[in-house]
Protein backbone atom coordinates (compact mmCIF):
# COMPACT_ATOMS: atom_id res chain seq x y z
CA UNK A 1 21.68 4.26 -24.40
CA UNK A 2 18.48 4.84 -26.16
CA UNK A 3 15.45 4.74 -24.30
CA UNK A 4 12.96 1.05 -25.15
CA UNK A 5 9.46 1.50 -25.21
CA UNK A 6 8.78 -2.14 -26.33
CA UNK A 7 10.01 -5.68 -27.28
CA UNK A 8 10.00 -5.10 -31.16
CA UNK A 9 11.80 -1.89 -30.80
CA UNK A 10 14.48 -3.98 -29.13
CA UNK A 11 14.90 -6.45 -31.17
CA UNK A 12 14.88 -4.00 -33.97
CA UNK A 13 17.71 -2.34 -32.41
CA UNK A 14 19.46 -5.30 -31.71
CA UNK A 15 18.98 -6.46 -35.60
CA UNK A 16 22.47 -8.45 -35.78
CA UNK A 17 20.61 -11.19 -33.45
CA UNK A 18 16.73 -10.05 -34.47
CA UNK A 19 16.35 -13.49 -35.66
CA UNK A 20 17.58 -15.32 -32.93
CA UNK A 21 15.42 -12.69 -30.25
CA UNK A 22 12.62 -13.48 -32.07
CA UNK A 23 12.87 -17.12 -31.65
CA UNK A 24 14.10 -16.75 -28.05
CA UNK A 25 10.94 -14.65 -27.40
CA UNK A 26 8.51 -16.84 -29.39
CA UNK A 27 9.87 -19.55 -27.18
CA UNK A 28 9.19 -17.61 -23.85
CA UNK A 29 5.54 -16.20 -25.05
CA UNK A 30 4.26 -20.12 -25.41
CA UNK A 31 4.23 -19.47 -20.90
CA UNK A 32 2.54 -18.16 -18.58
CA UNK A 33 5.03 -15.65 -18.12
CA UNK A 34 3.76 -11.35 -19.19
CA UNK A 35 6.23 -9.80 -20.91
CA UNK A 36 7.39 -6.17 -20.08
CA UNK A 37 10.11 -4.09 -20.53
CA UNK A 38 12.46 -2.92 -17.80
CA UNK A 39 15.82 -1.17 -17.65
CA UNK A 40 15.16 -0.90 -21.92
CA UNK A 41 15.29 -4.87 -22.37
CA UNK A 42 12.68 -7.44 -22.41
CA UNK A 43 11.88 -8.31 -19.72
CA UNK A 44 8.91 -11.88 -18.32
CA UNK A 45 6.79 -11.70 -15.02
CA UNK A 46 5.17 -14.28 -13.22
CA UNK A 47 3.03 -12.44 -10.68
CA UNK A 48 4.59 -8.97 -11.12
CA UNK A 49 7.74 -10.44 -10.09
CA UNK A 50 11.04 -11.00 -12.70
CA UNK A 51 11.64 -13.72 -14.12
CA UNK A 52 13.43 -14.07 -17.53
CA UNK A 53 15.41 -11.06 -19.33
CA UNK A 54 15.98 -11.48 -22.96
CA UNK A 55 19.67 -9.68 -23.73
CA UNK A 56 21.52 -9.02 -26.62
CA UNK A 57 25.26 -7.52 -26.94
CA UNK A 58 27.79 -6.88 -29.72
CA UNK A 59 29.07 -10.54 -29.81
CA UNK A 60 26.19 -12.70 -28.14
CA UNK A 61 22.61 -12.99 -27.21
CA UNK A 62 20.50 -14.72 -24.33
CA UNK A 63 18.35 -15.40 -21.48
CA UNK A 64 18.64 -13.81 -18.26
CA UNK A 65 17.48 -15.96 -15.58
CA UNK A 66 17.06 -13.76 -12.57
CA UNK A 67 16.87 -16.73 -9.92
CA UNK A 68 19.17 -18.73 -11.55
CA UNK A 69 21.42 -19.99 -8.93
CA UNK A 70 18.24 -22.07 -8.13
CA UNK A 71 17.99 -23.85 -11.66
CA UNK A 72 19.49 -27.42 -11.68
CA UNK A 73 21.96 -26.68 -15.33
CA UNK A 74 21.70 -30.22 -15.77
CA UNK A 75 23.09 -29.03 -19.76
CA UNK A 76 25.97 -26.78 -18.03
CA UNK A 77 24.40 -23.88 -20.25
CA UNK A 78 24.52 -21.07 -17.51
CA UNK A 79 27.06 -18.49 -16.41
CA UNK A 80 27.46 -16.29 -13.63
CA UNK A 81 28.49 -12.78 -15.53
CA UNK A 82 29.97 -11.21 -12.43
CA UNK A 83 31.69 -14.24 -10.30
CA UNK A 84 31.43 -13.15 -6.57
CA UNK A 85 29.32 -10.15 -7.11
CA UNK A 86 26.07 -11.73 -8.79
CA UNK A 87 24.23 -13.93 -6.20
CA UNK A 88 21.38 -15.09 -8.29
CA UNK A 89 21.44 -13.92 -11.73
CA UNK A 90 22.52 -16.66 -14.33
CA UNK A 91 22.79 -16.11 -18.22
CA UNK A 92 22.28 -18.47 -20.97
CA UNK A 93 24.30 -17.36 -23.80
CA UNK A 94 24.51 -17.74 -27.44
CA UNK A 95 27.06 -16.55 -30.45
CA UNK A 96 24.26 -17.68 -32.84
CA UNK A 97 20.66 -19.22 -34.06
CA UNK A 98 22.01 -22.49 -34.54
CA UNK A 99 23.04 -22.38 -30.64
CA UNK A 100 19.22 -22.47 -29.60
CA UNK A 101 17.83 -25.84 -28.71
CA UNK A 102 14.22 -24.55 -28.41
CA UNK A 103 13.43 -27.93 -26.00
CA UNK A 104 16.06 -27.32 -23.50
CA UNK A 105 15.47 -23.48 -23.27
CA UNK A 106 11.80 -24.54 -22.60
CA UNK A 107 12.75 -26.73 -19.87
CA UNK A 108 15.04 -24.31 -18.28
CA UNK A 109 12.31 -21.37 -18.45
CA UNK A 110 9.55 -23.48 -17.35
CA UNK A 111 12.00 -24.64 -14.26
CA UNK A 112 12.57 -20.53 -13.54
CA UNK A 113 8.35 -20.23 -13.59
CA UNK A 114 8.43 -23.32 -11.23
CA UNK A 115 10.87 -21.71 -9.16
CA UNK A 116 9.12 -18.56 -8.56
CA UNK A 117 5.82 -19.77 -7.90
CA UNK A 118 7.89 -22.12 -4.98
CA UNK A 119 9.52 -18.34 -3.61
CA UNK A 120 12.64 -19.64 -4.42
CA UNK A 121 14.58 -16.12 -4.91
CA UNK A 122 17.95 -14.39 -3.34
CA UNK A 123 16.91 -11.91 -0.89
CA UNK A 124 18.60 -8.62 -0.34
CA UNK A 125 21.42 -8.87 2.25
CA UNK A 126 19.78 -6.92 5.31
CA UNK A 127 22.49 -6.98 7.41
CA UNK A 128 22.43 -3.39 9.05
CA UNK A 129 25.82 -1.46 8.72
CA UNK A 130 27.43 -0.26 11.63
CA UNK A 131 27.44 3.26 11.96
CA UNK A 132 30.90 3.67 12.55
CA UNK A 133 31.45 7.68 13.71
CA UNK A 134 34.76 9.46 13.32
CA UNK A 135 36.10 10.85 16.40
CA UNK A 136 35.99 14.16 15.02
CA UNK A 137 32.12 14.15 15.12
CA UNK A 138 31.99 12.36 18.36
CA UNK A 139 34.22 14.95 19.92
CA UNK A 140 31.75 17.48 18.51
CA UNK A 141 28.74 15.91 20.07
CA UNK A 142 30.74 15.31 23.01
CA UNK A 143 30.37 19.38 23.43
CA UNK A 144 27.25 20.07 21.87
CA UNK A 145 24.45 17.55 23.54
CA UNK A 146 21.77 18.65 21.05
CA UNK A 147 23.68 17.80 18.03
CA UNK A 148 24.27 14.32 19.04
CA UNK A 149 20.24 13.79 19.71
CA UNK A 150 19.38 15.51 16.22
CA UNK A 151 21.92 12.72 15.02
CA UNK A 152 20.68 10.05 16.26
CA UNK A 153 17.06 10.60 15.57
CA UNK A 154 18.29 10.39 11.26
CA UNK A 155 18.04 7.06 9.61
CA UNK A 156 20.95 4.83 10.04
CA UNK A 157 21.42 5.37 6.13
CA UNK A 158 21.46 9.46 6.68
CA UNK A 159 24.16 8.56 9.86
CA UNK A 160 26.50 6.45 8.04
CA UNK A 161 26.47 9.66 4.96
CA UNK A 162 27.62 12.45 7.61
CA UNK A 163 30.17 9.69 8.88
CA UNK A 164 31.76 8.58 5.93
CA UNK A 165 31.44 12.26 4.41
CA UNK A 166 33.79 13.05 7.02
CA UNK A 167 35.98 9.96 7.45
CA UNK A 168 36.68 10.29 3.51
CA UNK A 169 38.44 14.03 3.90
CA UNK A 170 42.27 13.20 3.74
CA UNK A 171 43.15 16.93 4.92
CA UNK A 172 42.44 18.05 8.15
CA UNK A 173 41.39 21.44 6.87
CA UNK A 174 38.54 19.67 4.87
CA UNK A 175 37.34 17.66 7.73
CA UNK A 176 36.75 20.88 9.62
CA UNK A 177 35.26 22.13 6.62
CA UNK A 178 32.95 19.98 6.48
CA UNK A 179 32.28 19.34 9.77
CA UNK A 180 30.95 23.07 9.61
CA UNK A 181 29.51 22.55 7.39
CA UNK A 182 27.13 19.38 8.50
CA UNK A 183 26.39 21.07 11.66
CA UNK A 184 23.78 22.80 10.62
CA UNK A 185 22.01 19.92 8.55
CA UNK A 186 22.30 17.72 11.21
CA UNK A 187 20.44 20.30 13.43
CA UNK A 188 17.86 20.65 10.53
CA UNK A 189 17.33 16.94 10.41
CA UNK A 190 18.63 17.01 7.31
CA UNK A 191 20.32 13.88 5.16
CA UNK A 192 23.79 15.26 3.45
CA UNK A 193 22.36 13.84 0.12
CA UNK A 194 18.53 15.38 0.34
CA UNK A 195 18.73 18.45 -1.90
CA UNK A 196 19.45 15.42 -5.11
CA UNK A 197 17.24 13.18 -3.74
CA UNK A 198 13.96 15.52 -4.51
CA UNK A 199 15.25 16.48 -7.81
């Protein structure tokens, strides 16, 4: 996907709805909110933090509302695009201009600004993982006393990589493979993932 550097270039890309964006952003722009762009699509702030996402796709346009689980729908207008995945996130869609009620997508937007300013918002699930560790590592620790405190000094993050790095090997072979091959890094204090990371 081509990279956005601003709202017009969007809309100018999406020119099978640029009519209908326009409106939908004229619309937004009479708020308080600052419009942006993020991940390539327009995207309104109140306070740094997101707010509304203006969308467009091959066979309909909209409104994302980013806290929308909080918004009342009296009009039933909102849809969860992911059922059981997306928490918050709520879209507004539309097939065409005609679809927009400019009053009613007012009063839902100015609801989302409400709703932010109150802190209403989903926040991220912080429920550690368990670091669950295959008895294949534990045995090695089990022998080598200095592995198992270079191991448990590394994030729980870094911990649950080497453990599911080695849980995932179907083969015995490859377990020991890479068992020998985490030794080392572990002993280094260093994540199975790092050498990407600082790319």
């Amino acid at each position: 996907m081509k990279k956005i550097y601003s709202v017009e270039e969007y809309i100018e890309e999406n020119e099978h709805f640029g009519e209908a964006l326009t409106l939908l952003r004229d619309i937004i722009n009479t708020t308080e909110c600052e419009e942006t762009i993020k991940w390539s699509a327009p995207t309104y702030t109140i306070s740094k933090k997101n707010v509304i996402g203006l969308g467009a796709f091959k066979n309909h346009f909209g409104i994302w509302f980013f806290n929308g689980v909080f918004l009342k729908d009296e009009h039933k207008l909102l849809v969860n695009a992911q059922e059981n995945k997306t928490k918050g996130l709520r879209q507004m869609r539309f097939k065409s201009i005609s679809d927009i009620d400019r009053h009613i997508v007012l009063e839902y937007i100015k609801e989302a600004i409400e709703n932010q300013k109150l802190g209403k918002e989903i926040k991220p699930d912080r429920k550690k993982k368990e670091v669950v560790i295959p008895e294949e590592l534990e045995a090695l620790f089990i022998e080598n006393t200095d592995l198992k405190g270079r191991f448990e000094v590394l994030t729980p993050y870094k911990q649950r990589e080497y453990c599911d790095y080695i849980a995932n090997a179907k083969r015995e072979a490859t377990k020991q493979a890479r068992l020998e091959k985490i030794v080392p890094m572990i002993l280094q204090n260093i994540g199975l993932n790092d050498k990407y990371k600082n790319c």
